[in-house]
PDB file of N, CA and C in Angstrom:
ATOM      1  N   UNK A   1     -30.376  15.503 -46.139  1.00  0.00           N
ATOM      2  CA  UNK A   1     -31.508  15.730 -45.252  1.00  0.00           C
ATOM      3  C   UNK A   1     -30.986  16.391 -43.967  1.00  0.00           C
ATOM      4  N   UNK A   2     -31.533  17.604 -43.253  1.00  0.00           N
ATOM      5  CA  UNK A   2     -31.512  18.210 -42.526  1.00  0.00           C
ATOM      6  C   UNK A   2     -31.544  17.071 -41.163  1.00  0.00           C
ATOM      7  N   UNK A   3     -30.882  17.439 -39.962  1.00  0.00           N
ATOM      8  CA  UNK A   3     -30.732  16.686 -38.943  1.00  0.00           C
ATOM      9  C   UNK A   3     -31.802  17.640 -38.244  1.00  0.00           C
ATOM     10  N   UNK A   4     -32.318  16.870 -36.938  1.00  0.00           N
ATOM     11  CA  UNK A   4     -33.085  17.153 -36.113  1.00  0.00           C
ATOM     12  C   UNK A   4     -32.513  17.401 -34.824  1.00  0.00           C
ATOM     13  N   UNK A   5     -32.966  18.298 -33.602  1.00  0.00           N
ATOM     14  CA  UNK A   5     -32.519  18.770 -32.198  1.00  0.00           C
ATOM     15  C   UNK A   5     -33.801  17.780 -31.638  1.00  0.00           C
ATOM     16  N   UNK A   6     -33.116  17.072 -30.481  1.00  0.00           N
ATOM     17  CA  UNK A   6     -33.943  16.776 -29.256  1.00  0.00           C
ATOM     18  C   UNK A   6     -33.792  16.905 -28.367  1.00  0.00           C
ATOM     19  N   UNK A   7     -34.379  17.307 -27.531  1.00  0.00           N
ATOM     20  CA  UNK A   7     -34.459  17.492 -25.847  1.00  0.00           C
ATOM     21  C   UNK A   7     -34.564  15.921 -25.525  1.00  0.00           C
ATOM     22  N   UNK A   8     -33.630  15.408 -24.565  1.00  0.00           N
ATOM     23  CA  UNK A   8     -33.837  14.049 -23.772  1.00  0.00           C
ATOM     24  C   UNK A   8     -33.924  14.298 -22.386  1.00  0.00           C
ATOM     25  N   UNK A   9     -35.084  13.803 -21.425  1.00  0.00           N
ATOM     26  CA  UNK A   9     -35.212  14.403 -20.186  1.00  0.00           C
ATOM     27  C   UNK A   9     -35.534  13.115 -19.188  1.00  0.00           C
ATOM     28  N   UNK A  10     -35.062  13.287 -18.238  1.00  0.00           N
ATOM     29  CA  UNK A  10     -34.967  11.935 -17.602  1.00  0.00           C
ATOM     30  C   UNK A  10     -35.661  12.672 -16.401  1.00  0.00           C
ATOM     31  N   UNK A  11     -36.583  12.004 -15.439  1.00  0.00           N
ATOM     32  CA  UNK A  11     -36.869  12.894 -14.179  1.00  0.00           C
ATOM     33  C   UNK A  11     -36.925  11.401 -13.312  1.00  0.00           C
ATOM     34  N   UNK A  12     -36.108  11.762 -12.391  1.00  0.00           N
ATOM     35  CA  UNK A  12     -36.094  10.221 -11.309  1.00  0.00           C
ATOM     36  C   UNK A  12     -36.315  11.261  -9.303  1.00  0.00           C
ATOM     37  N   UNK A  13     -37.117  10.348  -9.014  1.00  0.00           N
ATOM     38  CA  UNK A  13     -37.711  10.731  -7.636  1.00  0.00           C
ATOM     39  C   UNK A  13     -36.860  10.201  -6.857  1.00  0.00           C
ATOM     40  N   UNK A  14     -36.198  11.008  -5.435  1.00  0.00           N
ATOM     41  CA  UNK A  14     -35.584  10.109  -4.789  1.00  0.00           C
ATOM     42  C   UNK A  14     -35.687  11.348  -3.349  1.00  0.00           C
ATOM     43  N   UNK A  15     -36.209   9.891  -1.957  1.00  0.00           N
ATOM     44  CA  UNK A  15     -36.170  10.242  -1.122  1.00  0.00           C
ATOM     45  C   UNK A  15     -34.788  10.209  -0.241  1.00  0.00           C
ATOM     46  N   UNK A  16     -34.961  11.439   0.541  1.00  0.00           N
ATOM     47  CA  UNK A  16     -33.904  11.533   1.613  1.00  0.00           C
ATOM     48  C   UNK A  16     -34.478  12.504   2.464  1.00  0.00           C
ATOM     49  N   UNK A  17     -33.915  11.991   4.076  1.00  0.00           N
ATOM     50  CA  UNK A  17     -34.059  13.126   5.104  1.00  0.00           C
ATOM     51  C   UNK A  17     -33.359  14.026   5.304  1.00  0.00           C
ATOM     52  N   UNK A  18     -33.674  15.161   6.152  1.00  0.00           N
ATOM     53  CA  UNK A  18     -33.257  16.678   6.269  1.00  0.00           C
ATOM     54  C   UNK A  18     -31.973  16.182   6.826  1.00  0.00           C
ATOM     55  N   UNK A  19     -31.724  15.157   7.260  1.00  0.00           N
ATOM     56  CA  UNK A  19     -30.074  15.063   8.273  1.00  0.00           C
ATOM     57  C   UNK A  19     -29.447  14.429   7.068  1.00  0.00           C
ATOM     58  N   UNK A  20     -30.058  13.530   5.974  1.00  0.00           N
ATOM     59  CA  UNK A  20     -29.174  12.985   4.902  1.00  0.00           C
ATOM     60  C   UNK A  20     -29.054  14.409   4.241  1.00  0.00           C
ATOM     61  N   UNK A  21     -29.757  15.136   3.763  1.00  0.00           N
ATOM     62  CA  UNK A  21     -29.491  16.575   3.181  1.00  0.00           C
ATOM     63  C   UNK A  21     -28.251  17.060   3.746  1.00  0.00           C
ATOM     64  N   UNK A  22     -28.392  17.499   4.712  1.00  0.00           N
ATOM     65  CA  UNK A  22     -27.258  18.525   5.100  1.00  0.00           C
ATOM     66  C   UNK A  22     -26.184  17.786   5.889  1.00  0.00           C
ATOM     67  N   UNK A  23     -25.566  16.238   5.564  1.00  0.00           N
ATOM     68  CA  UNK A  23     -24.656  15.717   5.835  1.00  0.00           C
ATOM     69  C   UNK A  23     -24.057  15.125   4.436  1.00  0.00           C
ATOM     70  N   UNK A  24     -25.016  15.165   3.177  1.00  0.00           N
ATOM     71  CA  UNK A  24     -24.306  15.175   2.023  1.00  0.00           C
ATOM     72  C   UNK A  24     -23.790  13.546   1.522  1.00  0.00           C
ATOM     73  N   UNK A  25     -24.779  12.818   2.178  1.00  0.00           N
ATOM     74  CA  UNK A  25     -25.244  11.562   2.316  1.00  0.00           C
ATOM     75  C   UNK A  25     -25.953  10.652   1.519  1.00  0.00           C
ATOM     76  N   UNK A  26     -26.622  11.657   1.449  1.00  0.00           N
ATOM     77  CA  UNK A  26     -28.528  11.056   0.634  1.00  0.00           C
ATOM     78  C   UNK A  26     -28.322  10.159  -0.270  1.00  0.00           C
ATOM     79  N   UNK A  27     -29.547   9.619  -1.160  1.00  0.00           N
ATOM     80  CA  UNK A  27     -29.576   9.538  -2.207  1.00  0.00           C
ATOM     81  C   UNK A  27     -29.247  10.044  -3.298  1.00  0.00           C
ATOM     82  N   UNK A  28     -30.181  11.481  -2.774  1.00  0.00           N
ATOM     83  CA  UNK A  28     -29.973  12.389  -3.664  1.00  0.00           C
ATOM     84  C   UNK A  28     -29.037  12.838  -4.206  1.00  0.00           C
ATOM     85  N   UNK A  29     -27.558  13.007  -3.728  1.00  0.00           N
ATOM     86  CA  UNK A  29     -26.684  13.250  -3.619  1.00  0.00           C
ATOM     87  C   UNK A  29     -25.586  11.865  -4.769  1.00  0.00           C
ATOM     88  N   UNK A  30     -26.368  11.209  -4.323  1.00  0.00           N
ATOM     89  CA  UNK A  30     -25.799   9.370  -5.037  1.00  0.00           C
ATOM     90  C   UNK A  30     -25.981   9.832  -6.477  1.00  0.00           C
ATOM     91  N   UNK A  31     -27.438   9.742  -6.588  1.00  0.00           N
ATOM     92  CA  UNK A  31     -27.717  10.104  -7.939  1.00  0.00           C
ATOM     93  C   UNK A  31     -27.332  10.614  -8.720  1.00  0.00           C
ATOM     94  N   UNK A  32     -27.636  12.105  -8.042  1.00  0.00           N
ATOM     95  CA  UNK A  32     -26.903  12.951  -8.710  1.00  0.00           C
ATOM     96  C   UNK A  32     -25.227  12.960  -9.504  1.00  0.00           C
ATOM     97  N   UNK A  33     -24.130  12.056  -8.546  1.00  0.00           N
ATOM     98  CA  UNK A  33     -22.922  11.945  -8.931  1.00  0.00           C
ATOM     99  C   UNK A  33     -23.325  11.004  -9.668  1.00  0.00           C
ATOM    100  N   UNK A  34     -24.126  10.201  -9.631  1.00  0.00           N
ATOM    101  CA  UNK A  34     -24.569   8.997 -10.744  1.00  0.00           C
ATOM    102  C   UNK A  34     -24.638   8.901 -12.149  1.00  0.00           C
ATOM    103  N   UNK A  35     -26.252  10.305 -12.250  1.00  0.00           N
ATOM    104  CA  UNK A  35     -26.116  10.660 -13.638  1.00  0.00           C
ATOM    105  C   UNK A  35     -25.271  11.556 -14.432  1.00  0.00           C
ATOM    106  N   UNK A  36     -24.426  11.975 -13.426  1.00  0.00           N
ATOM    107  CA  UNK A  36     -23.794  13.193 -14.192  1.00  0.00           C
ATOM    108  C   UNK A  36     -22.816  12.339 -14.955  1.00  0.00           C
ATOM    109  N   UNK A  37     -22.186  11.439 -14.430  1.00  0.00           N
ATOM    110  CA  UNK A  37     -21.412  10.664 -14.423  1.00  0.00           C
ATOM    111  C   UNK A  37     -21.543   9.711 -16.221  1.00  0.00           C
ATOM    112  N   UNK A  38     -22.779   9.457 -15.683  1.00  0.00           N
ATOM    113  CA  UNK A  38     -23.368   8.907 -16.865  1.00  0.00           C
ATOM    114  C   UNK A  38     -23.444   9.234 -17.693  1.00  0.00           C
ATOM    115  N   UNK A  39     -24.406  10.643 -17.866  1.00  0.00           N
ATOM    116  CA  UNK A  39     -24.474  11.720 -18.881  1.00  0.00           C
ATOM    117  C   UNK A  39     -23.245  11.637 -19.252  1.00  0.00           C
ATOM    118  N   UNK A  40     -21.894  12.438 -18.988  1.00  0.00           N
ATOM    119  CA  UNK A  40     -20.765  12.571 -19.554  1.00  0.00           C
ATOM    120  C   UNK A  40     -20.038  11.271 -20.435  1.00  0.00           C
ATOM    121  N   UNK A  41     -20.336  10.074 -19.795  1.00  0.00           N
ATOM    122  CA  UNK A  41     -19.850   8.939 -20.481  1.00  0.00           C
ATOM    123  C   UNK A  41     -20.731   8.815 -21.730  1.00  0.00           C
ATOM    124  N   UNK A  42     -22.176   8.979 -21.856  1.00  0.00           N
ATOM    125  CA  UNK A  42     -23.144   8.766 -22.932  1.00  0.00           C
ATOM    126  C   UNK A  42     -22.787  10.029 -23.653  1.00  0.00           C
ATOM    127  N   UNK A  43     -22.726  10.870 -23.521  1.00  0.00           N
ATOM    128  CA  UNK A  43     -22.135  12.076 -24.247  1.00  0.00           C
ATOM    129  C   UNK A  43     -20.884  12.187 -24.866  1.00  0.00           C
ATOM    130  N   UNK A  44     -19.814  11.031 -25.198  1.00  0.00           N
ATOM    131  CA  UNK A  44     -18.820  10.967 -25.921  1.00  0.00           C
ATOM    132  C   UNK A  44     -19.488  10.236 -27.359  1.00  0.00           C
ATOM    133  N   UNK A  45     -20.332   9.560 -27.049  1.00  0.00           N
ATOM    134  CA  UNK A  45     -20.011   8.833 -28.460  1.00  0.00           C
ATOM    135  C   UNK A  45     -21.975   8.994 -28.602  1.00  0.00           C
ATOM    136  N   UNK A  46     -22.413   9.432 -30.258  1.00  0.00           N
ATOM    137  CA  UNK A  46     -21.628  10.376 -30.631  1.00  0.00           C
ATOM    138  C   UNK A  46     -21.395  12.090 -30.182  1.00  0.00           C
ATOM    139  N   UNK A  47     -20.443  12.565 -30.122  1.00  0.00           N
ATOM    140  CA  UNK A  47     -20.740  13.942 -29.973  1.00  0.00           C
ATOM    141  C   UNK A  47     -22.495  14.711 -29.892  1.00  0.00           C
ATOM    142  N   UNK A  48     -23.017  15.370 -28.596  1.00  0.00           N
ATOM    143  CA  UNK A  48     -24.097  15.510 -29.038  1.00  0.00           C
ATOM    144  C   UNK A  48     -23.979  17.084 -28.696  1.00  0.00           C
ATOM    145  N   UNK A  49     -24.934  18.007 -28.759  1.00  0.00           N
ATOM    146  CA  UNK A  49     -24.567  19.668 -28.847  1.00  0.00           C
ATOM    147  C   UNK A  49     -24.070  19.766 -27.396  1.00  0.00           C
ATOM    148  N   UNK A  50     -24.187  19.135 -26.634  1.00  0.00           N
ATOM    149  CA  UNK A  50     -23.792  19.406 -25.277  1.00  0.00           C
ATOM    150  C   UNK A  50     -24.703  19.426 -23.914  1.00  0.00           C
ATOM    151  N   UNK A  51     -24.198  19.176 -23.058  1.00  0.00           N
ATOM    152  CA  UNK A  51     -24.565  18.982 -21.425  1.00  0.00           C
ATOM    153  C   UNK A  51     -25.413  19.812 -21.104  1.00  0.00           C
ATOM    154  N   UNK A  52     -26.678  19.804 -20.743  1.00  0.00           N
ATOM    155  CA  UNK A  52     -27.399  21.366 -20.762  1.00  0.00           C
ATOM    156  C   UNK A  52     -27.477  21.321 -19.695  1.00  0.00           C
ATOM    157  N   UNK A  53     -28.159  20.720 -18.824  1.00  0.00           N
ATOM    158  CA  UNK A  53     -28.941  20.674 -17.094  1.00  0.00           C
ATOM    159  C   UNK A  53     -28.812  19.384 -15.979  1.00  0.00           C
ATOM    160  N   UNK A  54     -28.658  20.174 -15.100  1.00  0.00           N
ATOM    161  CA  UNK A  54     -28.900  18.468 -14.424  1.00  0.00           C
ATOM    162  C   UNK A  54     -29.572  19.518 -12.782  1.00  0.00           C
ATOM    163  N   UNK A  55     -30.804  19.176 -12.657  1.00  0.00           N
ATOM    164  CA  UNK A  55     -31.421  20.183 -11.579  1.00  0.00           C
ATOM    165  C   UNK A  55     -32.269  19.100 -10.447  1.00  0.00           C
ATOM    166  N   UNK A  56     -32.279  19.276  -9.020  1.00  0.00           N
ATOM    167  CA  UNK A  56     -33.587  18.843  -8.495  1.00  0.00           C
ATOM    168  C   UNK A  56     -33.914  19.762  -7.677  1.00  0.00           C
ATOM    169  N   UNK A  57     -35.592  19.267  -7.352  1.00  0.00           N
ATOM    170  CA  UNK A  57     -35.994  20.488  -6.331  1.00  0.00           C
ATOM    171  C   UNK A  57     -37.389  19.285  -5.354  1.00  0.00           C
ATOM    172  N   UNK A  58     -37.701  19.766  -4.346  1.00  0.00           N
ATOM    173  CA  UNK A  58     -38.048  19.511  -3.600  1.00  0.00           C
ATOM    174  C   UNK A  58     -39.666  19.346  -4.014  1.00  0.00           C
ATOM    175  N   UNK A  59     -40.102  17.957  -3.677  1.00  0.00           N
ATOM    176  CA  UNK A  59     -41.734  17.674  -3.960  1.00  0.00           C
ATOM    177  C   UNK A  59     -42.554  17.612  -2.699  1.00  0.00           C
ATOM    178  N   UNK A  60     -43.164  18.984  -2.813  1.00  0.00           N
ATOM    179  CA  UNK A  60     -43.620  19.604  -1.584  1.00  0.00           C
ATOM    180  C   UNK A  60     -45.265  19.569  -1.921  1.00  0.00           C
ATOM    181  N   UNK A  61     -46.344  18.508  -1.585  1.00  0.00           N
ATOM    182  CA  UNK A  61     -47.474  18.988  -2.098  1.00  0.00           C
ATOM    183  C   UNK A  61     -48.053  20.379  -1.527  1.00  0.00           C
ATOM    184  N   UNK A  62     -47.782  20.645  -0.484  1.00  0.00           N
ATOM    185  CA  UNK A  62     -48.267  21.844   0.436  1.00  0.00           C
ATOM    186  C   UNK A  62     -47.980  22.909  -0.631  1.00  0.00           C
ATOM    187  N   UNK A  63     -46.542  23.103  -1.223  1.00  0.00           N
ATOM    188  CA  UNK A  63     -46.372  24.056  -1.745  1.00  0.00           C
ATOM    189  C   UNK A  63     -46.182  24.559  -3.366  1.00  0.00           C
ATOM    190  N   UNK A  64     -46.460  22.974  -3.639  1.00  0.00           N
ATOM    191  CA  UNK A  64     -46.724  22.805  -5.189  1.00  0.00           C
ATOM    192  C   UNK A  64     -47.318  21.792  -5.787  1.00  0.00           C
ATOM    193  N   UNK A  65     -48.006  22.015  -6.645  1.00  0.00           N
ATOM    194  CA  UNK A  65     -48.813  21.093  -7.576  1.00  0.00           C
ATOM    195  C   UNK A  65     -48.807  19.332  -7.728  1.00  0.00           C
ATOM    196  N   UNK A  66     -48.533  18.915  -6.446  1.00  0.00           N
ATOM    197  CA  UNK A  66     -47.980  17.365  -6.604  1.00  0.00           C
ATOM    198  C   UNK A  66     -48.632  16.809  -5.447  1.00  0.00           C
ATOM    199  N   UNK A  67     -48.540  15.317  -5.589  1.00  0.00           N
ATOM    200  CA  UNK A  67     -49.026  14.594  -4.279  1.00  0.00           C
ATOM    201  C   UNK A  67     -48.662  13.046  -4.763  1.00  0.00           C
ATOM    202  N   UNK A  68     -49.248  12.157  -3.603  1.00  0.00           N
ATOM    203  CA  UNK A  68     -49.475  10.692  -4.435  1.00  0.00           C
ATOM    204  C   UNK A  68     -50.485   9.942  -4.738  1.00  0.00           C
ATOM    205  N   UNK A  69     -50.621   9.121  -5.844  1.00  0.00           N
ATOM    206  CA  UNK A  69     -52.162   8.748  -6.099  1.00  0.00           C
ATOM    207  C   UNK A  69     -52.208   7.724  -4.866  1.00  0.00           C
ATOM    208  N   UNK A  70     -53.872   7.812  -4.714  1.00  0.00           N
ATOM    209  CA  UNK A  70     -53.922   7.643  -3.800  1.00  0.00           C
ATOM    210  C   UNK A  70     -54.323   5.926  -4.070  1.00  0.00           C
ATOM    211  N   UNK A  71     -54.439   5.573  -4.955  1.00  0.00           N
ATOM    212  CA  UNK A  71     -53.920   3.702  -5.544  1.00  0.00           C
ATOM    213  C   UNK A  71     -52.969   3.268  -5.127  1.00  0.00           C
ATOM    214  N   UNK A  72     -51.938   3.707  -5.823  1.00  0.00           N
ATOM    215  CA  UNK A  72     -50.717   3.241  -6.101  1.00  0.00           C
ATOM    216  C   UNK A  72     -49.450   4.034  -5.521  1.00  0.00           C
ATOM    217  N   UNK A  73     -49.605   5.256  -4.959  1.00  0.00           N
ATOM    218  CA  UNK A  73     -48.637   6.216  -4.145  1.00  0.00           C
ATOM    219  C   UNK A  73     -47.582   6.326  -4.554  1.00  0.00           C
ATOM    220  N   UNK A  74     -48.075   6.363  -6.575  1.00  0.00           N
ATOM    221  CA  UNK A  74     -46.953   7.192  -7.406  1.00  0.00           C
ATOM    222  C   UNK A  74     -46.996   8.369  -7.214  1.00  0.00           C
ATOM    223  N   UNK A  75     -46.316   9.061  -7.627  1.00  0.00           N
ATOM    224  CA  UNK A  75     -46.127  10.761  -7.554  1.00  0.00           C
ATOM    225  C   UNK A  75     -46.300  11.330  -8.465  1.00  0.00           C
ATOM    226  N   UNK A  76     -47.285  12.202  -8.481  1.00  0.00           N
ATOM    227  CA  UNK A  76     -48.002  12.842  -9.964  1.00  0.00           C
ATOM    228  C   UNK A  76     -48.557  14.447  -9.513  1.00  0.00           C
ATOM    229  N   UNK A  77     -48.699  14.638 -10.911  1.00  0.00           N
ATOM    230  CA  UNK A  77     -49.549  16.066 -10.772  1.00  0.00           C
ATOM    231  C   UNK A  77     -50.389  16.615 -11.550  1.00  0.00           C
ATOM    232  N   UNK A  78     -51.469  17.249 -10.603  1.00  0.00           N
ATOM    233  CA  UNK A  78     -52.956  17.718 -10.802  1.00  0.00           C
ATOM    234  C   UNK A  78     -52.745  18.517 -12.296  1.00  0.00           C
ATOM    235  N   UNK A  79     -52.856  17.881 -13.279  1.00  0.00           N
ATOM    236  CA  UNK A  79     -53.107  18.305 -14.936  1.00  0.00           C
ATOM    237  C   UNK A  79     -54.561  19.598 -14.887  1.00  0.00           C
ATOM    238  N   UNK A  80     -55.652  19.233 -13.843  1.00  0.00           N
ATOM    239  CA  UNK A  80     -56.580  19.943 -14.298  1.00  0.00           C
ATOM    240  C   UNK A  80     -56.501  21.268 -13.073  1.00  0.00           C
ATOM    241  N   UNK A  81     -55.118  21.384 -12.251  1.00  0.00           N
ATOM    242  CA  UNK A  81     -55.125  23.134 -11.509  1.00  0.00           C
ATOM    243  C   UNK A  81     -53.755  23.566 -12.040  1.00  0.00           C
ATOM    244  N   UNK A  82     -54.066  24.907 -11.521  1.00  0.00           N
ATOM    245  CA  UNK A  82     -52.751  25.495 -12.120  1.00  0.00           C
ATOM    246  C   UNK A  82     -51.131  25.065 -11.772  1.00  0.00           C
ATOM    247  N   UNK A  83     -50.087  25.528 -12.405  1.00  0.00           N
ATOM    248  CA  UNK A  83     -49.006  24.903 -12.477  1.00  0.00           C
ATOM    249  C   UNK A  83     -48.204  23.967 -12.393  1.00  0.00           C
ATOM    250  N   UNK A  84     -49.105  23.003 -13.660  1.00  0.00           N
ATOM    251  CA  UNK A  84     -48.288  21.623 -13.274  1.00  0.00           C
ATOM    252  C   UNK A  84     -46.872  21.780 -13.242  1.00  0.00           C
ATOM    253  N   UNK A  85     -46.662  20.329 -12.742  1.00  0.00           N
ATOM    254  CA  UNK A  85     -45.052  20.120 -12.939  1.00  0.00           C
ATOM    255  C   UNK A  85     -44.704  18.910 -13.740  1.00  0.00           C
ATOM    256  N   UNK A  86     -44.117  19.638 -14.347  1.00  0.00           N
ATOM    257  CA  UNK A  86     -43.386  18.567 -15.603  1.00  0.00           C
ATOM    258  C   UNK A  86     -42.315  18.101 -14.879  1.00  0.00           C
ATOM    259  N   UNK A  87     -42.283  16.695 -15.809  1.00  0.00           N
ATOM    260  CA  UNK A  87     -41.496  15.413 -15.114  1.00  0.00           C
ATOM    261  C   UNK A  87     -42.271  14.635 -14.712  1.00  0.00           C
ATOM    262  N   UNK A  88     -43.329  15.049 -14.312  1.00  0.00           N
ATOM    263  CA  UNK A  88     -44.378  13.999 -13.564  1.00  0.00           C
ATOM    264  C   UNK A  88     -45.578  13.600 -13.790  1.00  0.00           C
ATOM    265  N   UNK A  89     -45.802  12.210 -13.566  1.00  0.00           N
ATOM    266  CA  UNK A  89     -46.830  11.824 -14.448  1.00  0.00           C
ATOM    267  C   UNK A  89     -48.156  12.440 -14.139  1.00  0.00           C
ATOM    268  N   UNK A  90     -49.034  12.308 -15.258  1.00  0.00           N
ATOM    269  CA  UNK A  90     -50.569  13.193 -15.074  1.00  0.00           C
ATOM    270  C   UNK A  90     -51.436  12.233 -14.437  1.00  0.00           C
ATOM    271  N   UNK A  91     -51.444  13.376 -13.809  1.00  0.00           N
ATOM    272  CA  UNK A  91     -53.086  12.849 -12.628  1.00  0.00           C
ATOM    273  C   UNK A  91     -54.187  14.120 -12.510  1.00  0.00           C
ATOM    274  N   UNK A  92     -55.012  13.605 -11.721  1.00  0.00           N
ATOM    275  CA  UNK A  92     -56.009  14.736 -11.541  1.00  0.00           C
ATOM    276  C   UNK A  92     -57.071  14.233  -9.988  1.00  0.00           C
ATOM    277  N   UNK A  93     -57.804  14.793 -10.013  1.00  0.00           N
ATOM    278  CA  UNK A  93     -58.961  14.797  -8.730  1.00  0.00           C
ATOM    279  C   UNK A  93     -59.689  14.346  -8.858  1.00  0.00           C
ATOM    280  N   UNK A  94     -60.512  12.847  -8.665  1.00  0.00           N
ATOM    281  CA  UNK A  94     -61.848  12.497  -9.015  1.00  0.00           C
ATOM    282  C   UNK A  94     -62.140  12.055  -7.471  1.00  0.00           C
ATOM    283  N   UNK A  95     -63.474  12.576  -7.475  1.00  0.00           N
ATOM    284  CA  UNK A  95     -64.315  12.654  -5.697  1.00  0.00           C
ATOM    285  C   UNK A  95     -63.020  12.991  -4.579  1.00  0.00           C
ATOM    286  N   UNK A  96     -62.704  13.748  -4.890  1.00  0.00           N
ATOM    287  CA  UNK A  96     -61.430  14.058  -3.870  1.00  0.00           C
ATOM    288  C   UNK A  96     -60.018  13.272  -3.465  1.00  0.00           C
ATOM    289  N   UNK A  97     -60.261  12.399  -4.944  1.00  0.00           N
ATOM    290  CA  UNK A  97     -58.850  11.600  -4.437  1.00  0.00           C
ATOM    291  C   UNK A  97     -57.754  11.534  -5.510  1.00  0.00           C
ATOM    292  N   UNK A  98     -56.416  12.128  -5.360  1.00  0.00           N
ATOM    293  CA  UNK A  98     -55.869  12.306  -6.546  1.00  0.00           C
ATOM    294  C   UNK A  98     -55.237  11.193  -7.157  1.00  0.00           C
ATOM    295  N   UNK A  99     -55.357  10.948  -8.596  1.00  0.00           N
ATOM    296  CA  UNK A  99     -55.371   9.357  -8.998  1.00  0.00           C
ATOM    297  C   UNK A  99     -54.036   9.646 -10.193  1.00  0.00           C
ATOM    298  N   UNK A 100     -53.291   8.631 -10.325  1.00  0.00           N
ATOM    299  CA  UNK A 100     -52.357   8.749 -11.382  1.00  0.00           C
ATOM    300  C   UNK A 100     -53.318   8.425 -12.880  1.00  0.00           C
ATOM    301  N   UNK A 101     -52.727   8.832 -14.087  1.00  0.00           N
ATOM    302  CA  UNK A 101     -53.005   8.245 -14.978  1.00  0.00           C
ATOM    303  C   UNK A 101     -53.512   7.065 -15.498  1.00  0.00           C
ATOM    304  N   UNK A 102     -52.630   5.979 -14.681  1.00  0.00           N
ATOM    305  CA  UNK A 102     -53.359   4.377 -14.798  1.00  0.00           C
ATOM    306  C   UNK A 102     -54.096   4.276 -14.195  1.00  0.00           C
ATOM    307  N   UNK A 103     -54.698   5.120 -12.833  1.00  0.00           N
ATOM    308  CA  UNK A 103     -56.016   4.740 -11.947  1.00  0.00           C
ATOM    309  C   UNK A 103     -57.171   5.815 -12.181  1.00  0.00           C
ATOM    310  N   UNK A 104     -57.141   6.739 -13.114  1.00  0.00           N
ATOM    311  CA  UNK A 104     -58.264   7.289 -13.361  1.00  0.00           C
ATOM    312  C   UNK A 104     -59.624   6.610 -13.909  1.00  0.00           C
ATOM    313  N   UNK A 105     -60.658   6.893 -13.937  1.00  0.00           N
ATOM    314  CA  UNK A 105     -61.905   6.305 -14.762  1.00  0.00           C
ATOM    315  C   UNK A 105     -61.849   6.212 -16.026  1.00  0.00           C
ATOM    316  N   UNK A 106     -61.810   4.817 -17.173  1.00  0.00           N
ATOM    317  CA  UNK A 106     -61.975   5.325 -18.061  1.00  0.00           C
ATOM    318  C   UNK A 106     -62.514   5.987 -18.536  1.00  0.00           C
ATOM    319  N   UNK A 107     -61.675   6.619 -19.832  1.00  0.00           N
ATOM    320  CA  UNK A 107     -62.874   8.224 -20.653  1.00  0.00           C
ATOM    321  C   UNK A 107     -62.523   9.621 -19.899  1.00  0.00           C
ATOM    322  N   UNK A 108     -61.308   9.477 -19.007  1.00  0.00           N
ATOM    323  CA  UNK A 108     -61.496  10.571 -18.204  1.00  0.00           C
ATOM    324  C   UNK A 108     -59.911  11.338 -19.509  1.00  0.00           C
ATOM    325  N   UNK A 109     -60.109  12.741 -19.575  1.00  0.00           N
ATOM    326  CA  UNK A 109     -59.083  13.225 -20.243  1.00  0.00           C
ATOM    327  C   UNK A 109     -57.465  12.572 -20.263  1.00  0.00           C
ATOM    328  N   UNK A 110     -57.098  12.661 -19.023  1.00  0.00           N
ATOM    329  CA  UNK A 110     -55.825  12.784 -18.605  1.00  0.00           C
ATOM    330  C   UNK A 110     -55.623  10.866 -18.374  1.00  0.00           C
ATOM    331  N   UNK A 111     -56.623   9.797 -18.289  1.00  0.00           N
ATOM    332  CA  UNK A 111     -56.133   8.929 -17.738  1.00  0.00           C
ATOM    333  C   UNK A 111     -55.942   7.889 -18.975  1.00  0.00           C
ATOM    334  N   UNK A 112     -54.750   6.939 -18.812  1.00  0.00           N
ATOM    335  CA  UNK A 112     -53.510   6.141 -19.747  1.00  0.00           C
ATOM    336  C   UNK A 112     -54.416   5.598 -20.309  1.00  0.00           C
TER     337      UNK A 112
END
């Protein structure tokens, strides 16, 4: 029997300020040596095709598709405008308030 390819994708949120940024401090920075770290140790056994990515970028609602519900002040993104962002859980807009998945109305498309 033919073996199968999977993509495994992990997306973890982590705050830090502009002075932890550019003093190389952060969290972010933690993490990052964290999972790589990890990855490489989980990646010996067994052999898997290899290390593909390890990326973050900045969750800017002003300038992209994200915000927090306004329940629970998880971090999600608007499924029903353009360019979601993957990694993050689905939400959408009901009466102007953007709701994660678990706090939408039932029956609504996008909610758990």
């Amino acid at each position: 029997m033919p073996k199968k390819t999977f993509l495994v994708t992990l997306t973890v949120a982590v705050e830090a300020s502009d002075e932890e940024l550019e003093s190389g401090l952060s969290e972010l920075a933690q993490v990052e040596r964290s999972l790589t770290r990890a990855v490489n140790a989980a990646l010996e056994q067994p052999p898997p095709l290899g290390w593909q990515t390890l990326s973050s970028s900045e969750l800017d609602p002003a300038s992209s598709n994200c915000g927090r519900c306004t329940r629970c002040g998880s971090w999600v993104t608007d499924r029903d405008r353009p360019e979601p962002l993957n990694g993050l859980c689905n939400g959408a807009r009901v009466d102007g308030q953007l709701l994660c998945d678990e706090h939408l109305p039932e029956g609504h498309r996008w909610a758990f």
